[in-house]
N, C-alpha and C. Protein backbone atom coordinates (compact mmCIF):
# COMPACT_ATOMS: atom_id res chain seq x y z
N UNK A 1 -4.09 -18.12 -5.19
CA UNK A 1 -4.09 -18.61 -3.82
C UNK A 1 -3.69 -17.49 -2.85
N UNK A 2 -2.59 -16.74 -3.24
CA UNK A 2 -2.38 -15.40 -2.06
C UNK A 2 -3.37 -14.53 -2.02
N UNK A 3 -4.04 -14.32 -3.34
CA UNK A 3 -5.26 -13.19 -3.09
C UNK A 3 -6.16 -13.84 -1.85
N UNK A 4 -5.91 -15.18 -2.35
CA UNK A 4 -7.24 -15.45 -1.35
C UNK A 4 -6.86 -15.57 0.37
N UNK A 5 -5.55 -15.47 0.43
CA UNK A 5 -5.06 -15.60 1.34
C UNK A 5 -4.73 -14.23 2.05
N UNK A 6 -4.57 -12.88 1.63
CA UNK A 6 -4.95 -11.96 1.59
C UNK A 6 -6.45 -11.28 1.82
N UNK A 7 -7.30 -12.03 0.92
CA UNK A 7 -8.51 -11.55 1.31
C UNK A 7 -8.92 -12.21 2.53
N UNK A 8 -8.95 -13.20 3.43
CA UNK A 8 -9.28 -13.77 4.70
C UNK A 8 -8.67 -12.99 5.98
N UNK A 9 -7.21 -12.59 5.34
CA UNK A 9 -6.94 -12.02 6.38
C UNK A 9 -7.49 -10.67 6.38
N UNK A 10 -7.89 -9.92 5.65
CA UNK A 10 -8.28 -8.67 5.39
C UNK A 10 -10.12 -8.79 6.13
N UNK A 11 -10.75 -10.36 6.34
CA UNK A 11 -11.86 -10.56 6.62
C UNK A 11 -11.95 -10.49 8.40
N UNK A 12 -10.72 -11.37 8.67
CA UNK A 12 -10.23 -11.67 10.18
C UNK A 12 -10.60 -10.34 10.66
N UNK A 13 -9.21 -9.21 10.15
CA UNK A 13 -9.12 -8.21 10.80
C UNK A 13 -10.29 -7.22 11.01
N UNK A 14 -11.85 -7.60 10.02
CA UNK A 14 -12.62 -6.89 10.29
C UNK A 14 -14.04 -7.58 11.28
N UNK A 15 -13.83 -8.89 11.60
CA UNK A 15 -14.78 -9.96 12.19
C UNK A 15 -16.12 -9.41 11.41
N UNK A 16 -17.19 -9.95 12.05
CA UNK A 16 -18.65 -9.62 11.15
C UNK A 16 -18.90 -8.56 11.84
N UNK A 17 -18.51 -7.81 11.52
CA UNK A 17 -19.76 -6.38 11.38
C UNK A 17 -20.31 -6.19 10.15
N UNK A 18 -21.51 -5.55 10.14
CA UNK A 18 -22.29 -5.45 9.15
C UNK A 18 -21.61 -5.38 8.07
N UNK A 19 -21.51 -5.48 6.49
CA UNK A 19 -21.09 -5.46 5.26
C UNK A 19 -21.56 -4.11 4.56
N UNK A 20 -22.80 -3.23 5.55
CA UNK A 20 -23.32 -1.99 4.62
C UNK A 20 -22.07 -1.16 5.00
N UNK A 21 -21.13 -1.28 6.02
CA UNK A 21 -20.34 -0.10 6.35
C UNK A 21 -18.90 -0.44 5.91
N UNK A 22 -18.73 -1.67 5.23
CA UNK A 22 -17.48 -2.08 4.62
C UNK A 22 -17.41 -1.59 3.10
N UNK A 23 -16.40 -1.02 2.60
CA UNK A 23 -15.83 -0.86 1.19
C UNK A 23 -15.00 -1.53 0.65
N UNK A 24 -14.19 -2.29 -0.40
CA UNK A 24 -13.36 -2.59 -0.86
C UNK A 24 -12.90 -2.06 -2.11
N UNK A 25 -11.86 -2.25 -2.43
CA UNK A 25 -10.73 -1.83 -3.95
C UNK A 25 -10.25 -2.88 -3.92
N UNK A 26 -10.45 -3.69 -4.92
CA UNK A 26 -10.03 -4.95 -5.21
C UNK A 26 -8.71 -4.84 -6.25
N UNK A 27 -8.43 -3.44 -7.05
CA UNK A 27 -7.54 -3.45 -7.55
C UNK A 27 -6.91 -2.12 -7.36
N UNK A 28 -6.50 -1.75 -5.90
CA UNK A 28 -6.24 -0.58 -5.98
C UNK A 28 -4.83 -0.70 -6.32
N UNK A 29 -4.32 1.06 -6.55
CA UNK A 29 -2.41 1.12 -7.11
C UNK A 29 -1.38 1.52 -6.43
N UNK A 30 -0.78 0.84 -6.13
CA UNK A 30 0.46 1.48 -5.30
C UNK A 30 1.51 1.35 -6.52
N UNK A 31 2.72 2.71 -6.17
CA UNK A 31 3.70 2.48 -7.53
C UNK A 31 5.03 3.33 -6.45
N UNK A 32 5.73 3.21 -7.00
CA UNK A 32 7.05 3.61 -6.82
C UNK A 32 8.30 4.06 -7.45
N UNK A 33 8.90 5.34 -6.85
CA UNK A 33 10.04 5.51 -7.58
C UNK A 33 11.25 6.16 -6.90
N UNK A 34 12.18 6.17 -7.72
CA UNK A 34 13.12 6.41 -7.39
C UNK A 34 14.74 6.92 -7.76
N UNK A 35 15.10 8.46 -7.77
CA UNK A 35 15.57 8.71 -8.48
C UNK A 35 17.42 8.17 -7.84
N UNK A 36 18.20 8.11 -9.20
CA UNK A 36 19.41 7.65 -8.90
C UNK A 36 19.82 7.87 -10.49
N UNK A 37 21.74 8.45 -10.12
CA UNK A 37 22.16 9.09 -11.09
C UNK A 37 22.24 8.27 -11.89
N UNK A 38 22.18 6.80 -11.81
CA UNK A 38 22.16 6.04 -13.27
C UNK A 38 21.01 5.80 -13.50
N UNK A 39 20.21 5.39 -13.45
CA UNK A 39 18.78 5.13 -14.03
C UNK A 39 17.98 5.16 -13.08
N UNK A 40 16.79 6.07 -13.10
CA UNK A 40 15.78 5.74 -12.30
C UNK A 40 14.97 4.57 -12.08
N UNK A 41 14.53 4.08 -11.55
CA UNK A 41 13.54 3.22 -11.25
C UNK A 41 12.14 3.17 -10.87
N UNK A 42 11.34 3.01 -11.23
CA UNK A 42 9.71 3.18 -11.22
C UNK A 42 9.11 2.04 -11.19
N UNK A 43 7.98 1.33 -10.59
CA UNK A 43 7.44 0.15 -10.64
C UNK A 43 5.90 0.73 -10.44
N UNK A 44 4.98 0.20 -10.63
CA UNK A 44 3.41 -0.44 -10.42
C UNK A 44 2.93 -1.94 -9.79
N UNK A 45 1.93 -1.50 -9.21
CA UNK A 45 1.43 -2.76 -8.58
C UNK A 45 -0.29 -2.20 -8.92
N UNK A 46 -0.96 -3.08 -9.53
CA UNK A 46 -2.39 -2.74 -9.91
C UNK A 46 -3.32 -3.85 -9.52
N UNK A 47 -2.57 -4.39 -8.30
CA UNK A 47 -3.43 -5.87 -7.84
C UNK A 47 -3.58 -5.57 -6.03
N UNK A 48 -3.52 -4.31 -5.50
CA UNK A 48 -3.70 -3.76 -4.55
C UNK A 48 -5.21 -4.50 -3.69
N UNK A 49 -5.07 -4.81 -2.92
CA UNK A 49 -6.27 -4.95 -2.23
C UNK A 49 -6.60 -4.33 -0.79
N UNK A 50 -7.72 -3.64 -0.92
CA UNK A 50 -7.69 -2.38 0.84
C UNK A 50 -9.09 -2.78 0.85
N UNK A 51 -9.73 -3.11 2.26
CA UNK A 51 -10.97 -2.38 2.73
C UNK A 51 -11.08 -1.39 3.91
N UNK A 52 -11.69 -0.42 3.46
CA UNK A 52 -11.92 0.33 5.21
C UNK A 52 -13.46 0.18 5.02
N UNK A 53 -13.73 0.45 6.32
CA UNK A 53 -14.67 0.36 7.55
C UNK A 53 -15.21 1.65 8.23
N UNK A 54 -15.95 1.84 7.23
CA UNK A 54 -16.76 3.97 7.96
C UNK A 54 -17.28 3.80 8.85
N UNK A 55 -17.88 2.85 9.34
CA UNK A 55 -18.01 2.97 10.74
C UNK A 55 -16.84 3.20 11.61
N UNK A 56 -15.81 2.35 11.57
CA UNK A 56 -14.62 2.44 12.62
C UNK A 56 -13.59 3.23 12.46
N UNK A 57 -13.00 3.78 10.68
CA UNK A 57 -12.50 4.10 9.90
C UNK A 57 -11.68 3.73 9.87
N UNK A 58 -11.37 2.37 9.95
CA UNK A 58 -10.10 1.22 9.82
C UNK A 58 -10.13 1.42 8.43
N UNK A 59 -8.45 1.17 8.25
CA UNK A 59 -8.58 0.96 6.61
C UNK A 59 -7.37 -0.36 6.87
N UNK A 60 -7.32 -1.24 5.89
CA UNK A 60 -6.63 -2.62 5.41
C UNK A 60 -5.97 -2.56 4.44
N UNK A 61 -4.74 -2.74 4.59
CA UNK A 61 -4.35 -2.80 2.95
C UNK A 61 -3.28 -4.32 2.56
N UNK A 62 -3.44 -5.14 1.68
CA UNK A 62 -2.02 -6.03 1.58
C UNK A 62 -1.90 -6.40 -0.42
N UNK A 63 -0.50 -6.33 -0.42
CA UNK A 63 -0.20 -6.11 -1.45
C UNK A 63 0.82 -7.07 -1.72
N UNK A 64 1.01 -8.07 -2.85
CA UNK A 64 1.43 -8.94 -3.40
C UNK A 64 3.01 -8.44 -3.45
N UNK A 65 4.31 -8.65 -2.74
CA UNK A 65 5.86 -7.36 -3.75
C UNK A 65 6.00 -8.08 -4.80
N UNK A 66 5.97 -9.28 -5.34
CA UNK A 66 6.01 -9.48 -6.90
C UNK A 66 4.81 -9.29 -8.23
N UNK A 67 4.05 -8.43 -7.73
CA UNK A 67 3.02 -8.00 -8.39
C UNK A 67 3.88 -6.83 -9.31
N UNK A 68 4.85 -5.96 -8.54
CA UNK A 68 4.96 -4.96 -9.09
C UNK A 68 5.57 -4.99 -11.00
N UNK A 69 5.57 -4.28 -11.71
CA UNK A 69 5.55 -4.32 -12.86
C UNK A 69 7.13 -2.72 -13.21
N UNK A 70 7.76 -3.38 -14.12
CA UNK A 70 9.35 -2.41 -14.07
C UNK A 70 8.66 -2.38 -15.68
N UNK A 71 9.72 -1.37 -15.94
CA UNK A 71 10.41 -0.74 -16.76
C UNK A 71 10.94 -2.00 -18.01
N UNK A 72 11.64 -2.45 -16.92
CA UNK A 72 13.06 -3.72 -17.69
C UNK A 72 12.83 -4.57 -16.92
N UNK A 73 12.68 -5.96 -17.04
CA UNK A 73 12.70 -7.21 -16.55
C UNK A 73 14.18 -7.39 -15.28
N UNK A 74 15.13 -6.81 -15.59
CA UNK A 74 16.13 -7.37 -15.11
C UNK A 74 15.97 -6.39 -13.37
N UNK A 75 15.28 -5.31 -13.41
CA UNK A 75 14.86 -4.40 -12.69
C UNK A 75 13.99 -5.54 -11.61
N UNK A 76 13.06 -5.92 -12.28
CA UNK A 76 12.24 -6.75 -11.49
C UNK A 76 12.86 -7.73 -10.45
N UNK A 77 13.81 -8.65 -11.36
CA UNK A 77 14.39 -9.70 -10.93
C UNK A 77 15.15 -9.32 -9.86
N UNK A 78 16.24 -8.03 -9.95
CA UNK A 78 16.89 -7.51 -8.53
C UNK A 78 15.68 -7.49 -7.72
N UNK A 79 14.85 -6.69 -7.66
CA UNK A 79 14.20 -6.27 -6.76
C UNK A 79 13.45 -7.24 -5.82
N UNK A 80 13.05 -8.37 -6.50
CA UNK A 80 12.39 -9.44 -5.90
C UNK A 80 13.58 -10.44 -5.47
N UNK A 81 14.20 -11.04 -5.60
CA UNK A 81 15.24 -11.73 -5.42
C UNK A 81 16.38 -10.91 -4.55
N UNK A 82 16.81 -9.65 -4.89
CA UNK A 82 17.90 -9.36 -4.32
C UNK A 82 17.67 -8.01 -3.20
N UNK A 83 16.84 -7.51 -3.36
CA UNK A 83 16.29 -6.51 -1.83
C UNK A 83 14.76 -6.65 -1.00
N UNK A 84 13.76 -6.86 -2.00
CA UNK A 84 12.93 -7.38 -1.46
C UNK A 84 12.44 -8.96 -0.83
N UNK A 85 13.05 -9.73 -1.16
CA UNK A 85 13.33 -11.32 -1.04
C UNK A 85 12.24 -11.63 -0.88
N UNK A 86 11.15 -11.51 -1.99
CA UNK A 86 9.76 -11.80 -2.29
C UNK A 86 9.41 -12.97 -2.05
N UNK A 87 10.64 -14.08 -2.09
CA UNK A 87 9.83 -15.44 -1.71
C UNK A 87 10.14 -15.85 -0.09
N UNK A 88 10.52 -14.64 0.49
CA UNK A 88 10.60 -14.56 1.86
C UNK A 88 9.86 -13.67 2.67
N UNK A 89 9.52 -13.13 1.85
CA UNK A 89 8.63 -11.65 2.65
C UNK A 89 7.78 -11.92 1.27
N UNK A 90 6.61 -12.34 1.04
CA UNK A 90 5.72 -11.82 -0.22
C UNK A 90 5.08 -11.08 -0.07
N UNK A 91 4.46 -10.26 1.00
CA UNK A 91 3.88 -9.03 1.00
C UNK A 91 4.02 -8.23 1.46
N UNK A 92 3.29 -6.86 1.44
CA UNK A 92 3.42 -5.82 2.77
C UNK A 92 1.96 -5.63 2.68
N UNK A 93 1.73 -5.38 4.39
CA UNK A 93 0.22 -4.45 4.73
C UNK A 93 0.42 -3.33 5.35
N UNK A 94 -0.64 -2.90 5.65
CA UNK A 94 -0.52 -1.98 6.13
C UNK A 94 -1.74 -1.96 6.76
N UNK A 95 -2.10 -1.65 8.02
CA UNK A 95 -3.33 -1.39 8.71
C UNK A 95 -3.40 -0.07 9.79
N UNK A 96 -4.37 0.43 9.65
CA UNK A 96 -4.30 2.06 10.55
C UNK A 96 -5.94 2.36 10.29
N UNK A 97 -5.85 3.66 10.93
CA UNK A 97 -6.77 4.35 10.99
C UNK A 97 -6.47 5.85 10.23
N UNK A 98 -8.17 6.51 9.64
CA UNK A 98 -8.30 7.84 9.51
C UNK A 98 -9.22 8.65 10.34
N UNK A 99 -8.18 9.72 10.81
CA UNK A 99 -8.81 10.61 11.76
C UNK A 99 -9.78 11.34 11.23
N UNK A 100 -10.44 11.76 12.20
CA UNK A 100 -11.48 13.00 11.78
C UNK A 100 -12.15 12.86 10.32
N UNK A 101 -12.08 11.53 9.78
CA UNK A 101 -13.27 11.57 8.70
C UNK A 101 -14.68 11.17 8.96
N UNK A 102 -15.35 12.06 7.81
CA UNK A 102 -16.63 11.93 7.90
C UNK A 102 -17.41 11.38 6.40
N UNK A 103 -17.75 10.20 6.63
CA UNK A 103 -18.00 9.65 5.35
C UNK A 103 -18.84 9.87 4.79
N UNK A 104 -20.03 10.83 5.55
CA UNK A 104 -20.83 11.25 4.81
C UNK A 104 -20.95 12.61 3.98
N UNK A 105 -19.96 13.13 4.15
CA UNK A 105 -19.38 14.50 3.74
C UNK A 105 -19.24 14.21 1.97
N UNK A 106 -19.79 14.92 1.28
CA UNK A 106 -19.49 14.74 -0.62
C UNK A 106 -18.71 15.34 -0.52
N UNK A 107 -17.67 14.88 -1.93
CA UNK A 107 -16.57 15.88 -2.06
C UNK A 107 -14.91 15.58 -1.45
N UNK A 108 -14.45 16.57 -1.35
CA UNK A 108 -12.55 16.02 -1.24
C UNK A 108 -12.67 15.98 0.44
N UNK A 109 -11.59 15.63 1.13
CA UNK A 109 -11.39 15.47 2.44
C UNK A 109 -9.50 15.10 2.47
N UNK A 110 -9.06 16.41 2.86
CA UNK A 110 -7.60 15.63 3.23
C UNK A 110 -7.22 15.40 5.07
N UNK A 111 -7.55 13.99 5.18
CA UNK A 111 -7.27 13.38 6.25
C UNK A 111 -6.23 12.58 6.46
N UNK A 112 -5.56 12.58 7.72
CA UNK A 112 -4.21 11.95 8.31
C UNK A 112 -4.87 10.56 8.87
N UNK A 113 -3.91 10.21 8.03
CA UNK A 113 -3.99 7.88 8.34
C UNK A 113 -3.05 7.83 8.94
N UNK A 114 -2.97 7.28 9.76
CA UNK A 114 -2.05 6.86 11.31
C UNK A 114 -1.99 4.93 11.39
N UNK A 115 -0.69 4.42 10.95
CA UNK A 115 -1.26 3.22 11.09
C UNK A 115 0.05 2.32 10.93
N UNK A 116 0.35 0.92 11.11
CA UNK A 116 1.76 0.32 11.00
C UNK A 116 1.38 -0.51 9.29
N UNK A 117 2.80 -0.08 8.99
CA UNK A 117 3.10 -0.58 7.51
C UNK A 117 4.26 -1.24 7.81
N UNK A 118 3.89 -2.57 7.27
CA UNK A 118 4.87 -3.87 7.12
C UNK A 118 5.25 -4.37 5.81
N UNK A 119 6.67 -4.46 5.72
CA UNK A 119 7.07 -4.64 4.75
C UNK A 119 8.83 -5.29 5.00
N UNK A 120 9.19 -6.67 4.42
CA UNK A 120 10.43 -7.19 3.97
C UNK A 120 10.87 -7.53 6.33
N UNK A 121 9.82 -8.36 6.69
CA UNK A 121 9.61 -8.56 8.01
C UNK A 121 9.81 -7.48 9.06
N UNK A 122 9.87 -6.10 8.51
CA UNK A 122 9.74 -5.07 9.19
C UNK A 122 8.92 -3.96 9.48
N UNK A 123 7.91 -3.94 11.09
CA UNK A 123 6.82 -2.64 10.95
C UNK A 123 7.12 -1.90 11.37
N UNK A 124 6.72 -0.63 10.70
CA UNK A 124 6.87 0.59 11.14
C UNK A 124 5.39 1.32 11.32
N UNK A 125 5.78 2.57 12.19
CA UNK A 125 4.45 3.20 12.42
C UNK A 125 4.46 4.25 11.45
N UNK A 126 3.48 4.80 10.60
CA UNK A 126 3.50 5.67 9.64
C UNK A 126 2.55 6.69 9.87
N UNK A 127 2.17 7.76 9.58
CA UNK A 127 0.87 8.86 9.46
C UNK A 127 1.58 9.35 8.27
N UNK A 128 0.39 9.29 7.07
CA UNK A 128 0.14 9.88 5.69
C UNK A 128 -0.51 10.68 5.81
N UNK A 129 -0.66 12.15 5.08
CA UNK A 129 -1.45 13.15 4.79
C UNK A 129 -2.49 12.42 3.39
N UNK A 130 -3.56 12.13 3.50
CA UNK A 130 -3.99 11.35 2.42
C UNK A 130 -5.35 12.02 1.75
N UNK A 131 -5.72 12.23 0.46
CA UNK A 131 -7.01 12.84 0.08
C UNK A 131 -8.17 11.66 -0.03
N UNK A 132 -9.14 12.09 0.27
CA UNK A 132 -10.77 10.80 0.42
C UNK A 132 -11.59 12.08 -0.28
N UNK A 133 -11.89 11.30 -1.44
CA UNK A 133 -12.76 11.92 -2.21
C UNK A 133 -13.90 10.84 -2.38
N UNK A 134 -15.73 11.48 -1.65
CA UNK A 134 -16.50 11.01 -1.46
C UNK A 134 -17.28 11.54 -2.61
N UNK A 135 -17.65 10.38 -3.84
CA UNK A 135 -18.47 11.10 -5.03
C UNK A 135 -19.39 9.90 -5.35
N UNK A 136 -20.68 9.98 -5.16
CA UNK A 136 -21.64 9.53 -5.10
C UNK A 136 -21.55 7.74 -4.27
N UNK A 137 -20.56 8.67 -3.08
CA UNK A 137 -21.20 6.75 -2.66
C UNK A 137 -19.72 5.66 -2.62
N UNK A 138 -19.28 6.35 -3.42
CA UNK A 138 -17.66 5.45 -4.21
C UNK A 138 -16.41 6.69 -3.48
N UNK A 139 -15.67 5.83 -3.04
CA UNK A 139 -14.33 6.74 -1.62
C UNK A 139 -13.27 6.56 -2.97
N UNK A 140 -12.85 7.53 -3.51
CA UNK A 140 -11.66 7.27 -3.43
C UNK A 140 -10.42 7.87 -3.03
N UNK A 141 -9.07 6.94 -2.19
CA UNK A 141 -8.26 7.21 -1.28
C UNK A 141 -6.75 7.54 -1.84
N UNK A 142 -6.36 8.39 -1.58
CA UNK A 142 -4.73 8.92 -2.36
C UNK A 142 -4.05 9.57 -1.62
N UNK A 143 -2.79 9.08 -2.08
CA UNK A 143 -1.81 9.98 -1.48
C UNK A 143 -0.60 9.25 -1.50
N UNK A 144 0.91 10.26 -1.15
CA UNK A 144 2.44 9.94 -1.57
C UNK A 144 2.60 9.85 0.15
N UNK A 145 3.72 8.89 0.27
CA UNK A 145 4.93 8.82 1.14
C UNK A 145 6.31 8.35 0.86
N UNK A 146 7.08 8.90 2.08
CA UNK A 146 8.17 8.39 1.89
C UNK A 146 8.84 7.41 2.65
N UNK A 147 9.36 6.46 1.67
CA UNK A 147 9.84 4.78 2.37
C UNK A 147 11.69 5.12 2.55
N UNK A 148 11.85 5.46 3.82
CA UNK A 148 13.54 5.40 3.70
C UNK A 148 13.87 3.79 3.33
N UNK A 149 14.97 3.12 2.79
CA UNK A 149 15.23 1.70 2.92
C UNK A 149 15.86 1.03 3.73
N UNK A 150 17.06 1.79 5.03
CA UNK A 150 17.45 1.63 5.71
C UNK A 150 16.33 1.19 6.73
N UNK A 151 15.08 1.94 7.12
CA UNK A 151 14.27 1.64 7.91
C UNK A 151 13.73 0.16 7.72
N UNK A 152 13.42 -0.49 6.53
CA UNK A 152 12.96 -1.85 6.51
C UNK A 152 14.04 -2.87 6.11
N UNK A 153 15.25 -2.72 6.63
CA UNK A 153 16.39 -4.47 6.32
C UNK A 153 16.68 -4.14 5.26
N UNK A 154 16.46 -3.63 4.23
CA UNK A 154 16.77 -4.27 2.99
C UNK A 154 18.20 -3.64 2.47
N UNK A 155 19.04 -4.95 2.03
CA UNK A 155 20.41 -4.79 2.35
C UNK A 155 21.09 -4.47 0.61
N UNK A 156 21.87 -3.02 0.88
CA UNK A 156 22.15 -3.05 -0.73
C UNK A 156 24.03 -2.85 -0.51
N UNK A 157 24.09 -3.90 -1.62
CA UNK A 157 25.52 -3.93 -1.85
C UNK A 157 26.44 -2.98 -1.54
N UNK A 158 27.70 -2.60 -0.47
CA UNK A 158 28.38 -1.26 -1.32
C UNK A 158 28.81 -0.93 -2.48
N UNK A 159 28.92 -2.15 -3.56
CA UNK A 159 28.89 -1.36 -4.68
C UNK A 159 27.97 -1.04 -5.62
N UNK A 160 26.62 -0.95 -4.90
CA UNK A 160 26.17 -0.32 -5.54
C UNK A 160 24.53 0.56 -4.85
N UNK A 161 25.44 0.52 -3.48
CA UNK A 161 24.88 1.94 -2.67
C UNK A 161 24.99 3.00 -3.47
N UNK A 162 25.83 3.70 -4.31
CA UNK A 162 26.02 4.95 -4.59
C UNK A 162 24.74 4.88 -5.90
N UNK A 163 24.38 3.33 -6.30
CA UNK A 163 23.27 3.90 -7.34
C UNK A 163 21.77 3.55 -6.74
N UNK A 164 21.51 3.39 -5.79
CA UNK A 164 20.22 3.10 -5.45
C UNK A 164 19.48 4.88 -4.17
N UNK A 165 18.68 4.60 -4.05
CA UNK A 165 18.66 5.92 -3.60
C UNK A 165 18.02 5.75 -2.53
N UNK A 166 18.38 6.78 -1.20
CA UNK A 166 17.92 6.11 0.13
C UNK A 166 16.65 6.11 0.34
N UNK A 167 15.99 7.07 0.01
CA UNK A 167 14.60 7.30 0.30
C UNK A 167 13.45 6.79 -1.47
N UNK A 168 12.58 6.26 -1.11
CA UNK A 168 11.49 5.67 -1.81
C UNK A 168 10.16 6.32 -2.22
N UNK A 169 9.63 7.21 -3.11
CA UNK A 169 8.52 7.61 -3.34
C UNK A 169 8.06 6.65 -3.05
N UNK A 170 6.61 7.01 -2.77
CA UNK A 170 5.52 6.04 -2.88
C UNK A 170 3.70 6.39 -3.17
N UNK A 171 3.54 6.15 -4.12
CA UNK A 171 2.36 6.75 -4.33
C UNK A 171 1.30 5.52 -4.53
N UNK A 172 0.26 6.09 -4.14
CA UNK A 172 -1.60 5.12 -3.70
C UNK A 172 -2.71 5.47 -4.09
N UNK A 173 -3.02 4.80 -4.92
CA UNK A 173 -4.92 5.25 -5.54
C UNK A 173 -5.57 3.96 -5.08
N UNK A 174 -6.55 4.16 -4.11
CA UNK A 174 -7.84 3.14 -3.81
C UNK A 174 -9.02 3.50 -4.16
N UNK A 175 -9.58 2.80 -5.20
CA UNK A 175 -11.27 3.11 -5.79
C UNK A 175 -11.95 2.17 -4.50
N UNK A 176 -13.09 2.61 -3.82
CA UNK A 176 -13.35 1.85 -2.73
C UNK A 176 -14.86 1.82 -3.60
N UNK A 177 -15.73 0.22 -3.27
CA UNK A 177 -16.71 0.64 -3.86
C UNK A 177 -17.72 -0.91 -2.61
N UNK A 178 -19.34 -0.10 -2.52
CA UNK A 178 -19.83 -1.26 -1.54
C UNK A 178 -18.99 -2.49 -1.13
N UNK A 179 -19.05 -3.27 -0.37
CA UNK A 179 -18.71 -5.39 -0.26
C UNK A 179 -19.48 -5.50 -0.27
N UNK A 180 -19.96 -6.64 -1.02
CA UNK A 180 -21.40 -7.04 -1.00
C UNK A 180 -20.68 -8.60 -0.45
N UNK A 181 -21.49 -9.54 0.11
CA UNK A 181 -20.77 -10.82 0.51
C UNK A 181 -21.09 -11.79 -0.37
């Protein structure tokens, strides 16, 4: 039911324009990590959903936060329950634009995405340095940022500030391939 609730809104934000200039990744990856002197932390999310738009070069993105996949179960359970409050915030998007691409260009392209990322009821404005690799037709979109946690609410214990770590890798693979309707 959220995919599908996800995918409408991902439809809204693009109204009908033609479908030849729309792409989707129906399972693209966002993952995360994070180093801290007691145990690191790393997660996956492989239920990613983005379309951009070469005509406009909108790109869409919204992502399930209890999708993500730990290490250790008990990892999970903090994270959804106790900083992300997944059944209060269940997703983040993200919507922006890429500059200066040219979609008809084969080959790599590292272009700056400019765009607000929402996450745990808080948006921020972001620009990623991101690679678009155009190989026969099929985009695919990558690239790392960094999520401070102070910037989005999310409230961590003092005792156990000293093990969580302020800033958030974040890394993104989108296979973009035709929408057909």
């Amino acid at each position: 039911m959220n995919k599908v609730i996800s995918l409408f809104f991902l439809f809204i934000f693009y109204g009908q324009q033609p479908t030849e200039e729309k792409f989707i990744a129906r399972q693209g990856r966002v993952s995360f990590f994070s180093y801290t002197s007691v145990e690191n932390i790393k997660a996956e999310n492989n239920q990613v959903l983005s379309i951009i738009d070469l005509s406009t070069h909108d790109i869409a993105v919204s992502m399930l936060m209890n999708a993500f996949v730990f290490e250790k179960a008990l990892m999970r359970e903090h994270f959804n329950e106790s900083y992300i409050e997944s059944d209060i915030y269940p997703k983040a998007t993200f919507e922006g634009k890429i500059s200066d691409f040219d979609p008809s260009q084969e080959g790599e392209q590292t272009r700056m995405v400019r765009g607000t990322f929402s996450m745990h009821g808080v948006s921020k404005e972001l620009e990623i340095k991101t690679k678009i690799e155009n190989i026969e037709g099929t985009y695919i979109v990558s690239g790392t940022f960094e999520a401070f946690v102070k910037d989005y609410s999310i409230k961590i214990p003092p005792l156990l500030a000293g093990n969580i770590a302020k800033t958030i890798s974040v890394d993104f693979r989108f296979e973009y391939r035709p929408y057909e309707s």
